[in-house]
Protein backbone atom coordinates (compact mmCIF):
# COMPACT_ATOMS: atom_id res chain seq x y z
CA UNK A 1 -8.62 23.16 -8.00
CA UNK A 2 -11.11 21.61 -5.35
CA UNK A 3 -13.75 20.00 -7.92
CA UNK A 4 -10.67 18.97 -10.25
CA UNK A 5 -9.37 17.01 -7.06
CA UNK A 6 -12.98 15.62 -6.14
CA UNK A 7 -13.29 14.50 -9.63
CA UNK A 8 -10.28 12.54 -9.64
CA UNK A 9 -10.58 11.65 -6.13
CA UNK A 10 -14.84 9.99 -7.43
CA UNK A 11 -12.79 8.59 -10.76
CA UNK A 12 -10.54 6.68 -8.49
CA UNK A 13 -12.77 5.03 -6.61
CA UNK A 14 -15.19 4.34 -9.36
CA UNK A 15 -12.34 2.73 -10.63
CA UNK A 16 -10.96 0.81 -7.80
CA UNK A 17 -14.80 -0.40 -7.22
CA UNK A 18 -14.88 -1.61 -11.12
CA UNK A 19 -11.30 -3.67 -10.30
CA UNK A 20 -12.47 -5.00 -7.34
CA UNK A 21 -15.85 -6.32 -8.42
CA UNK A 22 -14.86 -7.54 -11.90
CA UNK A 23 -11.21 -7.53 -13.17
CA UNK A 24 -9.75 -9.56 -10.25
CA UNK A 25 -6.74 -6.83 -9.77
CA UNK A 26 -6.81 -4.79 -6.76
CA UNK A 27 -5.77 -1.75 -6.91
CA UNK A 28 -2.73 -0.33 -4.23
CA UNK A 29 -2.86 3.36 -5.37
CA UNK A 30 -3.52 5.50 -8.32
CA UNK A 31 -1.72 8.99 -9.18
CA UNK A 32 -3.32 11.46 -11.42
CA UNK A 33 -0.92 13.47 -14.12
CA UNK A 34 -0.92 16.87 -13.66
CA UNK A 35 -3.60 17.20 -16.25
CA UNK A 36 -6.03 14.88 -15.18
CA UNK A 37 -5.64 12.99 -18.88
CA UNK A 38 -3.57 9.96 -17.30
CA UNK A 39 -3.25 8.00 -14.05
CA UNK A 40 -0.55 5.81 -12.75
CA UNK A 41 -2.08 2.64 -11.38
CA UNK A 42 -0.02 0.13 -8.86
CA UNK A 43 -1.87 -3.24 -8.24
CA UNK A 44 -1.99 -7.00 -7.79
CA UNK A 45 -4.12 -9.34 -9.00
CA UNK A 46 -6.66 -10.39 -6.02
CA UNK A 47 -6.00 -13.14 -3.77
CA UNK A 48 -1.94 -12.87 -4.49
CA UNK A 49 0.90 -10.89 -2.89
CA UNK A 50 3.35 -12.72 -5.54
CA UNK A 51 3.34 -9.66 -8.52
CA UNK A 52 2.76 -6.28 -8.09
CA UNK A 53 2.05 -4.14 -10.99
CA UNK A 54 2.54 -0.59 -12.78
CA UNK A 55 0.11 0.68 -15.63
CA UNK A 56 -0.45 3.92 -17.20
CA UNK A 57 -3.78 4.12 -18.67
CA UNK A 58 -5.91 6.59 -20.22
CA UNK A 59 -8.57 7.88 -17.85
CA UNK A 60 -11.12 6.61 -19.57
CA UNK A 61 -9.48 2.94 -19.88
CA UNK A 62 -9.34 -0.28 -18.30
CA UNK A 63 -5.94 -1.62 -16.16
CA UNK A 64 -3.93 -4.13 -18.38
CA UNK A 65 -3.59 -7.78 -17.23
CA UNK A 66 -0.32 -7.23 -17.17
CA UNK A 67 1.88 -4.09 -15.59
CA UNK A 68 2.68 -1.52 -19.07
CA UNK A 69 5.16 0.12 -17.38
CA UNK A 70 6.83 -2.39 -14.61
CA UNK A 71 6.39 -5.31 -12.77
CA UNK A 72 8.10 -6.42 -8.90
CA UNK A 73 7.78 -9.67 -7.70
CA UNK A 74 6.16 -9.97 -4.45
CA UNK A 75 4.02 -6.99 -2.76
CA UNK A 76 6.03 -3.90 -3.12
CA UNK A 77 5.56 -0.30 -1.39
CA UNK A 78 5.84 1.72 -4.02
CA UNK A 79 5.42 5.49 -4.77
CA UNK A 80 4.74 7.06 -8.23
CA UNK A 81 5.91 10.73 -8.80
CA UNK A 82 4.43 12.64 -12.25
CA UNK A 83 7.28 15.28 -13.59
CA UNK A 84 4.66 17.10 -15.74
CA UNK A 85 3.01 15.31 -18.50
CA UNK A 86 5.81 13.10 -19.80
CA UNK A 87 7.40 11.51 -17.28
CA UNK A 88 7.28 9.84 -13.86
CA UNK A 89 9.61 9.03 -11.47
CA UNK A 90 8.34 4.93 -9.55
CA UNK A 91 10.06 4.91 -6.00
CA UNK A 92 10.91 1.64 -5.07
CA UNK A 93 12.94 -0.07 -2.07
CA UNK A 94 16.26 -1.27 -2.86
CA UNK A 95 15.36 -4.56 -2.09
CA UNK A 96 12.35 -4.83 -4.96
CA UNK A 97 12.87 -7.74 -7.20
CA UNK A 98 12.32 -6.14 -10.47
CA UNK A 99 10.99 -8.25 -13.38
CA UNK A 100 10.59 -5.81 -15.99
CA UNK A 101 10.23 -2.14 -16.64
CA UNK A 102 9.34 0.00 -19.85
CA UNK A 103 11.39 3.05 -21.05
CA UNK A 104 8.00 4.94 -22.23
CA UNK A 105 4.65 4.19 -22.05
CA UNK A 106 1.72 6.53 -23.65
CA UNK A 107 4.50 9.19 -24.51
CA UNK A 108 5.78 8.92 -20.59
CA UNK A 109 9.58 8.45 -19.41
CA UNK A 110 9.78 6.21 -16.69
CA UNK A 111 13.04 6.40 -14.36
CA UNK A 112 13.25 4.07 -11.55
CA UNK A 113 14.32 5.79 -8.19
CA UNK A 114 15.91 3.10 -5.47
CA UNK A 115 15.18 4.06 -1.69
């Protein structure tokens, strides 16, 4: 269990150092699935606090420009939840401006959860 969590812990931050030095998003936090196959990104695009974003991506793949599974205007605290494999629960205050959200993304239910 400790070298699965210290090699999601170094594909994180490889990550997060590939966003920051390249893609212009910057990444807010990043949730592994139980597996390890998937990771829940939320992020902004550098040098804005108008949009924040919420991908699910393939381990091995690259944020989207744009949020696959929602999208908040302005900077929003939130917190992703994995329910096993195929689904995840976003956490959200009840005062987030949602744009847009998806039902399923990569074979994941999303359900929005207001605080």
């Amino acid at each position: 269990m400790s070298q699965t969590v210290n090699t999601s812990f170094f594909i994180f931050i490889l990550i997060c150092a590939i966003l920051l030095s390249s893609c212009g998003f910057d990444p807010l936090t990043g949730v592994d699935s139980p597996g390890g196959e998937q990771i829940a990104f939320v992020y902004k695009k550098r040098f804005s606090s108008s949009v924040t974003y919420v991908s699910i991506i393939g381990k091995d793949d690259t944020l989207p420009r744009k949020g696959n599974v929602a999208v908040f205007r302005g900077l929003v605290s939130l917190t992703v939840e994995w329910e096993g494999e195929e689904a995840i629960k976003l956490h959200a205050p009840e005062t987030a401006n949602l744009i847009s959200i998806s039902k399923q993304v990569n074979g994941v239910g999303i359900t929005l959860m207001r605080n």
